[in-house]
Protein backbone atom coordinates (compact mmCIF):
# COMPACT_ATOMS: atom_id res chain seq x y z
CA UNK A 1 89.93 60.44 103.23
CA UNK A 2 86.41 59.26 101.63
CA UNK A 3 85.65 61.91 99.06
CA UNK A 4 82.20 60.01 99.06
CA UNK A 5 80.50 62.31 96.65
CA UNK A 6 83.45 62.67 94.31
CA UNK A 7 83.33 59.19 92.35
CA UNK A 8 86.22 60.07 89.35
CA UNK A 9 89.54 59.53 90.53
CA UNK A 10 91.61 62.00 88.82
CA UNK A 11 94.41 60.19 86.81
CA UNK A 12 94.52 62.61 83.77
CA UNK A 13 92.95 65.54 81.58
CA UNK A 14 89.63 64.81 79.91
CA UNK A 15 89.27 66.24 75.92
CA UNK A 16 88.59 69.71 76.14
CA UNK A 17 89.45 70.18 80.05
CA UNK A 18 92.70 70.95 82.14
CA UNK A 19 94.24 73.05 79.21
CA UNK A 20 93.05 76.76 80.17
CA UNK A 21 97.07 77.41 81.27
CA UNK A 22 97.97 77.18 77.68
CA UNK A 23 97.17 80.41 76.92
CA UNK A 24 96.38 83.73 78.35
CA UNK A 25 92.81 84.77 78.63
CA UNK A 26 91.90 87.71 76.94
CA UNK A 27 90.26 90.49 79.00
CA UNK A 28 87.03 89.50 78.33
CA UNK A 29 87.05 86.04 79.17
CA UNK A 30 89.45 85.81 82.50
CA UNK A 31 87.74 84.32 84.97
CA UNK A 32 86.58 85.94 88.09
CA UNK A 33 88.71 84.48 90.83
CA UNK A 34 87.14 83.97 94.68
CA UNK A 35 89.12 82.24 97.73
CA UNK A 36 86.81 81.51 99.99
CA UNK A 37 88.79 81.24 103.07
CA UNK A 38 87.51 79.43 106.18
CA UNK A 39 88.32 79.97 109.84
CA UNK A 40 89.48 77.09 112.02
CA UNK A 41 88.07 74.38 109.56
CA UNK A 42 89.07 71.15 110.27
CA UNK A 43 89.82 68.66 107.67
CA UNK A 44 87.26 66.62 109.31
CA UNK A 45 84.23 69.49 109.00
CA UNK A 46 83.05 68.44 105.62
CA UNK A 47 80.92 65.33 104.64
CA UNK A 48 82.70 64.97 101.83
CA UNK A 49 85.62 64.45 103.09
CA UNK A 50 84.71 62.40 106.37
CA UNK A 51 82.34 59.52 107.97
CA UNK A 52 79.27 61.80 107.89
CA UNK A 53 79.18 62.79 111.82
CA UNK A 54 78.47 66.33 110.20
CA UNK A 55 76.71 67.32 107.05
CA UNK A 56 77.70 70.20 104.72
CA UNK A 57 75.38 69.28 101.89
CA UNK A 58 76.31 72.92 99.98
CA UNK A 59 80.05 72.29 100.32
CA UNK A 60 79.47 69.01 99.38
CA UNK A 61 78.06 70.68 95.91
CA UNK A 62 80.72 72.38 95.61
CA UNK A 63 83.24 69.42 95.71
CA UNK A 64 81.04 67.38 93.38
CA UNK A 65 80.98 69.83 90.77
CA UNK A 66 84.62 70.42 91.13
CA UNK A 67 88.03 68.78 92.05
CA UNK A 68 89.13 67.77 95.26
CA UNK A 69 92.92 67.94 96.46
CA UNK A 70 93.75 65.46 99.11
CA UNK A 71 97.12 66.63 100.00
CA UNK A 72 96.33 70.47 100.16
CA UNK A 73 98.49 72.03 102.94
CA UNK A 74 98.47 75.55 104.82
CA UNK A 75 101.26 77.70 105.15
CA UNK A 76 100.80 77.98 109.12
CA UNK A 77 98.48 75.96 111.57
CA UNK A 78 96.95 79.52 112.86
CA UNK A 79 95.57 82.81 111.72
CA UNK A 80 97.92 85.14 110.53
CA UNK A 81 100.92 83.53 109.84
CA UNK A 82 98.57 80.94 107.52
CA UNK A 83 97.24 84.92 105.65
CA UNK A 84 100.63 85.86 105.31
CA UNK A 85 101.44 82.37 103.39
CA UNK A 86 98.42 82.79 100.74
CA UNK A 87 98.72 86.60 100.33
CA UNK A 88 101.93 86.85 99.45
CA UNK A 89 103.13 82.97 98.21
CA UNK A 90 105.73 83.16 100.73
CA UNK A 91 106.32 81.20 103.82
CA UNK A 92 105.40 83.63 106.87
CA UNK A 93 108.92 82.85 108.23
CA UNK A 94 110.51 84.91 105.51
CA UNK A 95 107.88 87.97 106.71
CA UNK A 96 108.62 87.66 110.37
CA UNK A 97 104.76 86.69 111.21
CA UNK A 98 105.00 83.31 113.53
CA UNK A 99 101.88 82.98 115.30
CA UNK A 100 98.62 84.95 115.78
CA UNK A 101 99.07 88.92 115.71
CA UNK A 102 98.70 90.48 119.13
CA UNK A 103 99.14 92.80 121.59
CA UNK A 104 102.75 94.60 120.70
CA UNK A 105 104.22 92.53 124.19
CA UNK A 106 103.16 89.55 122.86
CA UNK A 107 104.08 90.22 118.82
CA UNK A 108 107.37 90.80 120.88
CA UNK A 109 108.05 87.76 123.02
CA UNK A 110 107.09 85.37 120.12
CA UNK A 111 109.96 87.29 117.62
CA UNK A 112 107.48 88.87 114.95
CA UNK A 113 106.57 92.07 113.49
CA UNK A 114 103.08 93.76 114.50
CA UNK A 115 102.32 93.45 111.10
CA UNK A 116 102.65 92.32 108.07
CA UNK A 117 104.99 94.75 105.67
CA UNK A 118 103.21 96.61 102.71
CA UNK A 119 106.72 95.90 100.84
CA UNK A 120 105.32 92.07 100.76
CA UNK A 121 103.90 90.85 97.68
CA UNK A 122 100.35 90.66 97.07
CA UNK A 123 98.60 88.29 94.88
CA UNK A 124 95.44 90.56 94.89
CA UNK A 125 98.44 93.35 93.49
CA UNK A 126 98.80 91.16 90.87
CA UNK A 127 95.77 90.75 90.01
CA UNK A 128 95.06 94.41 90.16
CA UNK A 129 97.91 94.97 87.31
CA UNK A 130 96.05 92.22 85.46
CA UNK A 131 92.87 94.60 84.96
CA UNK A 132 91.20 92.96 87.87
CA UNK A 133 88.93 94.97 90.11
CA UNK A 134 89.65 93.78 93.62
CA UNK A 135 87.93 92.61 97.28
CA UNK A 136 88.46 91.62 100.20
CA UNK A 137 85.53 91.00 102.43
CA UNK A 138 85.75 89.34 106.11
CA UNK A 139 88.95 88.95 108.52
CA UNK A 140 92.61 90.12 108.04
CA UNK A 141 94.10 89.26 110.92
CA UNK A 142 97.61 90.43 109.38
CA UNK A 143 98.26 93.74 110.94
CA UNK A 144 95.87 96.04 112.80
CA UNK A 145 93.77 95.61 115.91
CA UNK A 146 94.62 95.90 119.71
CA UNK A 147 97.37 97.84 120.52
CA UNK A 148 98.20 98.24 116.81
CA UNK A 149 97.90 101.43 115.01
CA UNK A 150 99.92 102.09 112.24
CA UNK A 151 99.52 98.59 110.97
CA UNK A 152 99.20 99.61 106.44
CA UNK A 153 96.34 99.50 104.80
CA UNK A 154 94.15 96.82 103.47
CA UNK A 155 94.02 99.12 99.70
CA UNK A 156 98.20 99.28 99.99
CA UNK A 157 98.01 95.38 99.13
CA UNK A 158 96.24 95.90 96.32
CA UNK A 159 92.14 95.75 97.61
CA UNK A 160 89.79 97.94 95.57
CA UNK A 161 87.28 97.75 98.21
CA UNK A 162 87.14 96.05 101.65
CA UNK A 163 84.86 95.21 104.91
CA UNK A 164 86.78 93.67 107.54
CA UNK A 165 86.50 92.48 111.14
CA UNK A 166 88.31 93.98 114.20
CA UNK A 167 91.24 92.42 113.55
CA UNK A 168 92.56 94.74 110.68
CA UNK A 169 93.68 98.26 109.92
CA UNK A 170 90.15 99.70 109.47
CA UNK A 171 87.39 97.48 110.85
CA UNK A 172 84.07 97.40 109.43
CA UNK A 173 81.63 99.24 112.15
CA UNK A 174 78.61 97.46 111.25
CA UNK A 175 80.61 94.26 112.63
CA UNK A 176 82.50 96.35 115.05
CA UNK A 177 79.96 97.74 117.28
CA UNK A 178 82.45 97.32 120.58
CA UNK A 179 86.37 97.56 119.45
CA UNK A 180 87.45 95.31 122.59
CA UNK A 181 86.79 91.92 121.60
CA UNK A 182 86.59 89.94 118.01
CA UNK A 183 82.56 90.56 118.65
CA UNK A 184 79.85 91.95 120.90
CA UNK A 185 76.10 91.97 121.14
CA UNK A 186 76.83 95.25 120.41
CA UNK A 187 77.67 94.87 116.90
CA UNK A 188 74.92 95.74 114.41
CA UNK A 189 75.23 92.84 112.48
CA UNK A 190 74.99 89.65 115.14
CA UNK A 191 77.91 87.17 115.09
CA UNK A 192 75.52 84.52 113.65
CA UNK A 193 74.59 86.74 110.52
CA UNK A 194 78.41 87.42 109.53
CA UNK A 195 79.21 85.13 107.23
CA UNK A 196 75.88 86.24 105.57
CA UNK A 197 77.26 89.81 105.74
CA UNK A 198 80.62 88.80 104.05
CA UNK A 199 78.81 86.86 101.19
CA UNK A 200 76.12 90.01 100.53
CA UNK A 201 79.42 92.12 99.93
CA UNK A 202 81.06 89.61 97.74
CA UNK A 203 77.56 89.53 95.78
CA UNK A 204 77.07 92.88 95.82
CA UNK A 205 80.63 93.85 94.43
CA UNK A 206 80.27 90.91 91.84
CA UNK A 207 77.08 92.54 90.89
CA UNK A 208 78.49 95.74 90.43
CA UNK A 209 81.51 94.71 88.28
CA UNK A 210 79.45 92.25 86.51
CA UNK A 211 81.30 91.57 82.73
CA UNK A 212 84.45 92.63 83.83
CA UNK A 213 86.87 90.39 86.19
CA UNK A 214 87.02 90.40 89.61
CA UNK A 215 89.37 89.15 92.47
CA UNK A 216 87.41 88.39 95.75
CA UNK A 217 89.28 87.34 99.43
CA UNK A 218 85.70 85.84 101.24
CA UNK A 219 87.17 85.07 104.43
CA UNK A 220 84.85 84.53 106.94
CA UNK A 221 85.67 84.15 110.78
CA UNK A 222 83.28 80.50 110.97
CA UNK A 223 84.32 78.43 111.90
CA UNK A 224 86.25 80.11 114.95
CA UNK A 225 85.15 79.90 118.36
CA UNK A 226 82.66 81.32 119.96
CA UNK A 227 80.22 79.67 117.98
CA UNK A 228 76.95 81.78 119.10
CA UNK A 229 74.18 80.31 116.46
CA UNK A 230 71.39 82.95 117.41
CA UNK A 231 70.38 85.63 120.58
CA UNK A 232 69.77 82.41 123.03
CA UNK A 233 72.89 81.03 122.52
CA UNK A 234 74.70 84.76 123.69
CA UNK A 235 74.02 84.33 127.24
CA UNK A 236 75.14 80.86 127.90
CA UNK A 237 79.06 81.02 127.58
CA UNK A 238 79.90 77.37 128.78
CA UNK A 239 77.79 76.93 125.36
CA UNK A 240 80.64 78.58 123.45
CA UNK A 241 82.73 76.10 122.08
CA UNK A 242 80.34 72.99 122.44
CA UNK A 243 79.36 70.61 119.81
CA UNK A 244 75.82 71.27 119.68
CA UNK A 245 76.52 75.10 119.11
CA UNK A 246 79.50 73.81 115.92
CA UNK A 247 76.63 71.76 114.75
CA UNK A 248 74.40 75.00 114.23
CA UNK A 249 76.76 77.71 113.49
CA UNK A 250 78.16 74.67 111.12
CA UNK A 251 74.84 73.65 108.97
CA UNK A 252 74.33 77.65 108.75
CA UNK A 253 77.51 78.38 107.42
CA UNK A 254 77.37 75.42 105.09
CA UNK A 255 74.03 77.51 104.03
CA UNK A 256 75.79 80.45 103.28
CA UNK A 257 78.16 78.46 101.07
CA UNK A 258 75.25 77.25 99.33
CA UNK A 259 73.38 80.59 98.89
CA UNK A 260 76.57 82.37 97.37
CA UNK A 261 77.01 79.22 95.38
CA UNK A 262 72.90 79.71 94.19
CA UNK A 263 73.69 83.99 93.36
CA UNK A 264 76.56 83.10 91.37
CA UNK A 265 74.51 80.60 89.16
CA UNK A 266 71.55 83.37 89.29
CA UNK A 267 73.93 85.79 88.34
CA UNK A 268 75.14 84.06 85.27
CA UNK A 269 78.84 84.35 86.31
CA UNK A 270 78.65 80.73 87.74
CA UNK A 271 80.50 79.22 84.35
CA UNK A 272 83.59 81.99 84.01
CA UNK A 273 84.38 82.15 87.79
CA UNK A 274 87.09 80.23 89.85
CA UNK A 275 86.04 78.97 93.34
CA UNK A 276 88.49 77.87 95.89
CA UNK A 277 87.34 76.77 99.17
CA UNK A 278 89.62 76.11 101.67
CA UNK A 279 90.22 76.49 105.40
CA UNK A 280 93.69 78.60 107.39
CA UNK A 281 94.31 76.15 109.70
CA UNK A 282 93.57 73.13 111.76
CA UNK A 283 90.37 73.17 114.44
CA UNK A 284 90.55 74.20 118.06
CA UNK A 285 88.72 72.34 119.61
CA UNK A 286 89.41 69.16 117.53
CA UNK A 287 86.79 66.87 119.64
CA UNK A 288 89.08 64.23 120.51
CA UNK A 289 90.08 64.58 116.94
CA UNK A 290 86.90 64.08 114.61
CA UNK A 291 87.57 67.30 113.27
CA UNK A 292 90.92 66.11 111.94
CA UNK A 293 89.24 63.00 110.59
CA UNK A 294 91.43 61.22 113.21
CA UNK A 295 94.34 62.45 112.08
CA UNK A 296 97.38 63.82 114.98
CA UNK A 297 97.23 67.39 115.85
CA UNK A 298 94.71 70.63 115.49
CA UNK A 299 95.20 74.31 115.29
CA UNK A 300 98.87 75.23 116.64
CA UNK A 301 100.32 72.20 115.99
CA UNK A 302 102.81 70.87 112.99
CA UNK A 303 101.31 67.62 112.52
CA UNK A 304 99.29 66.64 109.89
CA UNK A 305 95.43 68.10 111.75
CA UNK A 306 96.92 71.40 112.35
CA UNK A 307 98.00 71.94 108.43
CA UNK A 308 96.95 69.76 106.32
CA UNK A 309 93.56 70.92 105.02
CA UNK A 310 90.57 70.19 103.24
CA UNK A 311 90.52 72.02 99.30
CA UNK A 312 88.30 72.25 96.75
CA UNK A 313 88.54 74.41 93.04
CA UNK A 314 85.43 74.82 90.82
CA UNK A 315 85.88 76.10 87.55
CA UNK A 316 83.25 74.69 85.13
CA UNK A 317 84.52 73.95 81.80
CA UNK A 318 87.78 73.60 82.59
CA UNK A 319 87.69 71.34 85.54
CA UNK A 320 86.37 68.10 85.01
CA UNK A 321 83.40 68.08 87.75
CA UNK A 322 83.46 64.78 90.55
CA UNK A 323 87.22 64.35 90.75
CA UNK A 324 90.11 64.07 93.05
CA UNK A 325 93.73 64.63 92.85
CA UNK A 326 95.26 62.14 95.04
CA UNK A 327 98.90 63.09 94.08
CA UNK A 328 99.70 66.61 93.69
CA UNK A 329 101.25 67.84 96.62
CA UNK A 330 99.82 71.63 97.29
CA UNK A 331 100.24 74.53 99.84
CA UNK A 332 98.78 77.64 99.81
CA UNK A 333 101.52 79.34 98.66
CA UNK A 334 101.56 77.50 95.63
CA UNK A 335 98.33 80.00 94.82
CA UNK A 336 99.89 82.98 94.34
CA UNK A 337 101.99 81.83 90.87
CA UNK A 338 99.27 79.50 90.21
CA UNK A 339 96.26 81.50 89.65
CA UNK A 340 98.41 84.10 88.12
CA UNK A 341 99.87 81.80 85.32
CA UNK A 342 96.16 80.83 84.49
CA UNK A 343 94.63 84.50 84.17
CA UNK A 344 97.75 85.86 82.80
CA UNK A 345 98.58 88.28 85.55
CA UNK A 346 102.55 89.02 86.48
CA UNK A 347 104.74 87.92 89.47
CA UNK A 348 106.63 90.51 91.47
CA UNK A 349 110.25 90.70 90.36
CA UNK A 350 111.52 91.77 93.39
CA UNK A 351 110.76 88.90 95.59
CA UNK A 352 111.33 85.15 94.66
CA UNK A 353 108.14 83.22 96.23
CA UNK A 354 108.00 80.26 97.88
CA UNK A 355 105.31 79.00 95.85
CA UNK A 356 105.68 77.33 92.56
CA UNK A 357 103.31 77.22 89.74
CA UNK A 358 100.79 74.09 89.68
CA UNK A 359 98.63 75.69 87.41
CA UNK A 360 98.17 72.15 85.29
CA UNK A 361 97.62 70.75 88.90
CA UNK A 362 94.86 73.14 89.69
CA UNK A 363 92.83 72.56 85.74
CA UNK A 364 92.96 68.94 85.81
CA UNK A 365 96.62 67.08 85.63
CA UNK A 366 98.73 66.25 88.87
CA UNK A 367 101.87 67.49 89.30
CA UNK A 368 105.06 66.57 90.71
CA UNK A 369 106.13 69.85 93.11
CA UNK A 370 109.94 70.58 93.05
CA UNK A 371 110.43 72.93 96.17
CA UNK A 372 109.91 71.73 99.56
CA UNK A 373 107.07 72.34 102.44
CA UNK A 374 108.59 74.02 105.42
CA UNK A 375 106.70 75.45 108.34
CA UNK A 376 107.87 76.88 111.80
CA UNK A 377 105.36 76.95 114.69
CA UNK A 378 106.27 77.30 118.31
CA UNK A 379 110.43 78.59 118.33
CA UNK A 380 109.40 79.62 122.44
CA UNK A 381 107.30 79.27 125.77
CA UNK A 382 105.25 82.07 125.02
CA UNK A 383 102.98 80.57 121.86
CA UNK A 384 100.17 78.83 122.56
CA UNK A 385 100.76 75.33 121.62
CA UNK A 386 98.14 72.27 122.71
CA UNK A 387 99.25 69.65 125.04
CA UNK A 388 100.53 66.05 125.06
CA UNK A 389 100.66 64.18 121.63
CA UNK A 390 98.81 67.10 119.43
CA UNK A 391 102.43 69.15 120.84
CA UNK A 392 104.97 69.09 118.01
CA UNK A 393 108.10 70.21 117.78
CA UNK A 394 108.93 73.85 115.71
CA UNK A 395 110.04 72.56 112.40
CA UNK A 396 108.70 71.19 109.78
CA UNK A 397 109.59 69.82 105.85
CA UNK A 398 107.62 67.80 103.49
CA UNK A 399 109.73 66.31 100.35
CA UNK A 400 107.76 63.85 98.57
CA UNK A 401 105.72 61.37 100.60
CA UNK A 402 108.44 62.71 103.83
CA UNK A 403 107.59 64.90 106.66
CA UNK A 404 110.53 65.21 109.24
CA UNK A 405 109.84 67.42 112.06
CA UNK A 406 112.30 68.66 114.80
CA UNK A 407 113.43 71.76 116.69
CA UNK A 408 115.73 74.00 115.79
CA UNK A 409 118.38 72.51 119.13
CA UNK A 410 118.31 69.03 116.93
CA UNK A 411 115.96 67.72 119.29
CA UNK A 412 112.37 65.31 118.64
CA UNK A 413 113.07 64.30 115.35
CA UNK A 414 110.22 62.21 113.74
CA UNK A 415 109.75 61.46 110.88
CA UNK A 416 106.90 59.87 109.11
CA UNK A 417 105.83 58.51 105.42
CA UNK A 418 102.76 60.32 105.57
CA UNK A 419 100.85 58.66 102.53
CA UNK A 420 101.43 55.32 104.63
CA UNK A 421 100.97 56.98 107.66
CA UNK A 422 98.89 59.70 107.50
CA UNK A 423 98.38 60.10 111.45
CA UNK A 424 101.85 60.28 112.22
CA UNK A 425 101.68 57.25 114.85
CA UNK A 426 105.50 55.77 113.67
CA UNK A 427 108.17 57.88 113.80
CA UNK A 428 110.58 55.92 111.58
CA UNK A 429 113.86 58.53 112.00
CA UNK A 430 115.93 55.64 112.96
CA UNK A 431 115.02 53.60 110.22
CA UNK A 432 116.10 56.04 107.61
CA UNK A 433 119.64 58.50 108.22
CA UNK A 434 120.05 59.59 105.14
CA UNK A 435 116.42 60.93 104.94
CA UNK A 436 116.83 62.96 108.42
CA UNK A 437 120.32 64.00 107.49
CA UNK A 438 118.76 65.53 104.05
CA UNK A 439 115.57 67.23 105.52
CA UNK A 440 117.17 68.50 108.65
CA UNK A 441 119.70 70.32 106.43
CA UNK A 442 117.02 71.64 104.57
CA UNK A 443 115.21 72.81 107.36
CA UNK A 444 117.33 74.55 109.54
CA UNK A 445 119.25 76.45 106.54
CA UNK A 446 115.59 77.55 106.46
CA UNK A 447 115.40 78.41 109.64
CA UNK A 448 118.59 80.35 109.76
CA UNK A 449 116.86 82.79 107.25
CA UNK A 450 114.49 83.86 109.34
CA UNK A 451 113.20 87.24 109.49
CA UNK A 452 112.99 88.98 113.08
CA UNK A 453 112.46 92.62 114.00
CA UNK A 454 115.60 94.49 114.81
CA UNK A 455 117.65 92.48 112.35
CA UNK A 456 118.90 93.32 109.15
C-alpha cells in the first residue's frame, strides 16, 4: 500500500493527541459520529492508497487530514452479512446472515434468516441511550425488500430518522420510483444523483440538530454496479459495469465526498465530528484486480481483495492529521465498542460482541487485538462465489500476521503470513502444523456455533 499523501508514519501519540478515550465527553462536547459506508469499494479505488490509475482527490483530503489503517478488515466480503458485522459488532455468523439477503428461496438454500433480528444489538441503540439523535441515510440491505415483508424496522435498531433504498423495510419513494429492481429511470431522483441525495439528508439532519450530537449511517450504494453516470449512459447496458462508466460515477462520487466534507467545515461542526470512511466489501468487477491493488480475490471471496479494505478516521484535534497505522489489526466489528468507549455510550449486556475495544487504536496509538478474525463465506453451491483463483474456500481466521483458510470438511487449507505475503500467492500450511492445528481449532469451534433458522 502507498499511502502517498499520508507522509507520518504512525509510531506513537503526539502531545495533546490520541488521549480523548481517557475520559468521557460531557454532553456538550461528544463528538458527532458519521460512518460513511461505501458500496463495493475496492481497496484499490482510492489514490491514496494505490498507483494513481484513478483519482479521488476529496477522499484523498480526507486521508491527509486524518489517519489511515492499513490492515482494516470487513466482517463479510458482500452486502449484508458485512451490515450485520458493523451494526451490531458481531460476526454475521452468530446472526444467521451469510450472504446477500434475497428472495425467501434463496435466504433458504444458503441457511440464513430473511432478516436480520431486532433482538441484535445496535450500535446506533447505543448511541441513542448516549443522548445521541440518530440517522441512517442510504442502503440497508439487512432485512426488507423482494419477497420480504415483515422484515423490523429501521427505527427498532435505534434510527431517529431514515431514507433508504429498496432494499430495506420502508424504502425511500423518491429513490424508489419502480419497487422491482435496486433502481429505475423511474425513480425521481436518477441513480447518478443518489449519493448526492444521501449526503443532502445527512446535511440536512446535521443542520437541524446542530449543537447537540448526532449519529449518522451515510451509506451510499456507489460504488455498486450499474454504474449509470448521467441519462446517456441509461440506454446503453453493455456500458454498465465498464471502466469508463467506474471512472465517472467514480470522480462524481469522490465529489460528493468532497462537498459533504466542504458543508461540514461550512457548518462549523468540521472540528467536533468523527469521520469514518470505509467500504463493505471487496469490488465486483475487480478489473483483473486493480481494484484490489493486485491483491487475490474481490467481492465474495475470503482472500485478502474481498475483505480487507481501505479505512480512514478524521477527528481533528485528536487525531494527528497525515498518518498511518501500519500495525493495528482492525475489523469492523471492532467499531461498535470502539466508538462507544470514546463518546461514553454503553454496551448491551445481553450479548457479548465480537468486537473488542481499540479505542487508543482509533485516536492515535496502535494496538495489539486479542480476539481473532473469523469469517464464513460460501458453506454451499447456491452462493455466488467468483471463479478460479479469486474462489476461496468457506473459512476464514486471522491471529496475528496468520490467515488460515479452509472448509468446514478439512479440506484447502492455506495458509499465508499475510504482512509478507499480502496476495496470498504461498500457501505455507505444510511448513507450519502447529499453526494450522491452532487456527483450524479455532475456526471450526466457530463454525459449530453457527446460527441457522429452525435451530435452537
Amino acid at each position: 500500500m502507498n499511502n502517498k499523501l499520508l507522509l507520518t508514519t504512525l509510531c506513537g501519540t503526539l502531545p495533546g493527541l490520541g488521549a480523548a478515550q481517557a475520559q468521557t465527553p460531557t454532553s456538550a462536547t461528544k463528538p458527532n459520529v458519521i460512518i460513511i459506508y461505501t458500496d463495493d469499494m475496492g481497496i484499490g479505488d482510492v489514490s491514496f492508497a494505490n498507483n494513481h490509475w484513478v483519482l479521488t482527490p476529496n477522499i484523498d483530503r480526507l486521508a491527509a487530514e486524518g489517519m489511515v489503517m492499513n490492515h482494516y478488515y470487513s466482517a463479510a466480503p458482500v452486502s449484508s452479512p458485512s451490515r450485520v458485522g458493523i451494526t451490531t459488532g458481531m460476526f454475521p455468523l452468530q446472526w444467521g446472515i451469510n450472504t446477500f439477503l434475497q428472495e425467501r428461496r434463496g435466504n433458504a438454500a444458503c441457511e440464513q434468516f430473511d432478516f436480520l433480528s431486532a433482538s441484535a444489538p445496535s450500535m446506533a441503540r447505543s448511541f441513542k441511550a448516549a443522548g445521541y439523535h440518530t440517522g441512517h441515510f442510504g442502503k440497508w440491505h439487512m432485512g426488507g425488500g423482494r419477497d420480504v415483508y415483515n422484515a423490523p424496522s429501521i427505527p427498532s435498531f435505534g434510527f431517529d430518522e431514515y431514507a433508504s433504498t429498496w432494499e430495506s423495510p420502508d424504502p425511500d419513494p423518491q429513490i424508489t420510483g419502480d419497487s422491482t429492481w435496486i433502481w429505475s429511470d423511474k425513480d425521481p431522483v436518477k441513480r447518478w444523483n443518489r449519493t448526492a441525495y444521501f449526503v443532502d439528508k445527512t446535511l440536512d439532519f446535521l443542520a437541524r440538530h446542530k449543537g447537540e450530537p448526532c449519529f449518522v449511517n451515510l451509506w451510499p450504494d456507489d460504488m455498486h454496479t450499474p454504474w449509470v453516470y448521467g441519462p446517456e449512459a441509461m440506454i446503453d447496458k453493455k456500458g454498465w459495469s465498464t471502466p469508463p462508466n467506474f471512472d465517472k460515477v467514480l470522480v462524481e462520487y469522490d465529489r460528493q465526498i468532497g462537498r459533504f466534507l466542504d458543508k461540514l467545515k461550512e457548518m462549523e461542526l468540521e472540528e467536533n465530528t468523527i469521520v469514518i470512511f470505509t467500504s463493505d466489501n471487496g469490488p465486483s468487477p475487480s478489473f483483473e484486480q486493480q481494484r484490489t491493488n493486485m491483491q487475490r480475490g474481490c467481492k465474495n471471496s475470503l482472500y485478502e481483495g474481498g475483505i480487507h479494505m481501505p479505512f480512514v478516521i478524521r477527528w481533528p484535534g485528536h487525531i494527528a492529521p497525515g498518518t498511518v497505522d501500519d500495525q493495528t489489526v482492525i475489523c469492523s466489528v471492532d467499531l461498535f465498542p470502539s466508538l462507544c468507549a470514546i463518546v461514553g455510550a454503553p454496551l448491551p449486556d445481553d450479548y457479548q460482541l465480537s468486537g473488542e475495544d481499540l479505542s487508543t487504536a482509533l485516536t492515535g496509538t496502535p494496538q495489539t487485538r486479542q480476539k481473532d478474525l473469523m469469517w464464513d463465506f460460501g458453506r454451499n453451491s447456491h452462493f455466488n462465489r467468483p471463479p478460479g483463483a479469486n474462489r476461496s474456500p468457506h473459512l476464514a481466521i486471522r491471529r496475528g500476521d496468520w490467515k488460515l483458510l479452509m472448509n468446514a470438511s478439512g479440506e484447502q487449507v492455506e495458509l499465508y503470513n499475510v504482512v509478507e505475503d499480502p496476495n496470498e500467492a504461498q500457501n505455507v500450511a505444510a511448513d507450519h502444523p502447529k499453526m494450522v492445528q491452532d487456527l483450524s481449532i479455532a475456526v471450526l469451534k466457530w463454525w459449530d456455533g453457527r446460527r441457522l433458522p429452525g435451530r435452537k
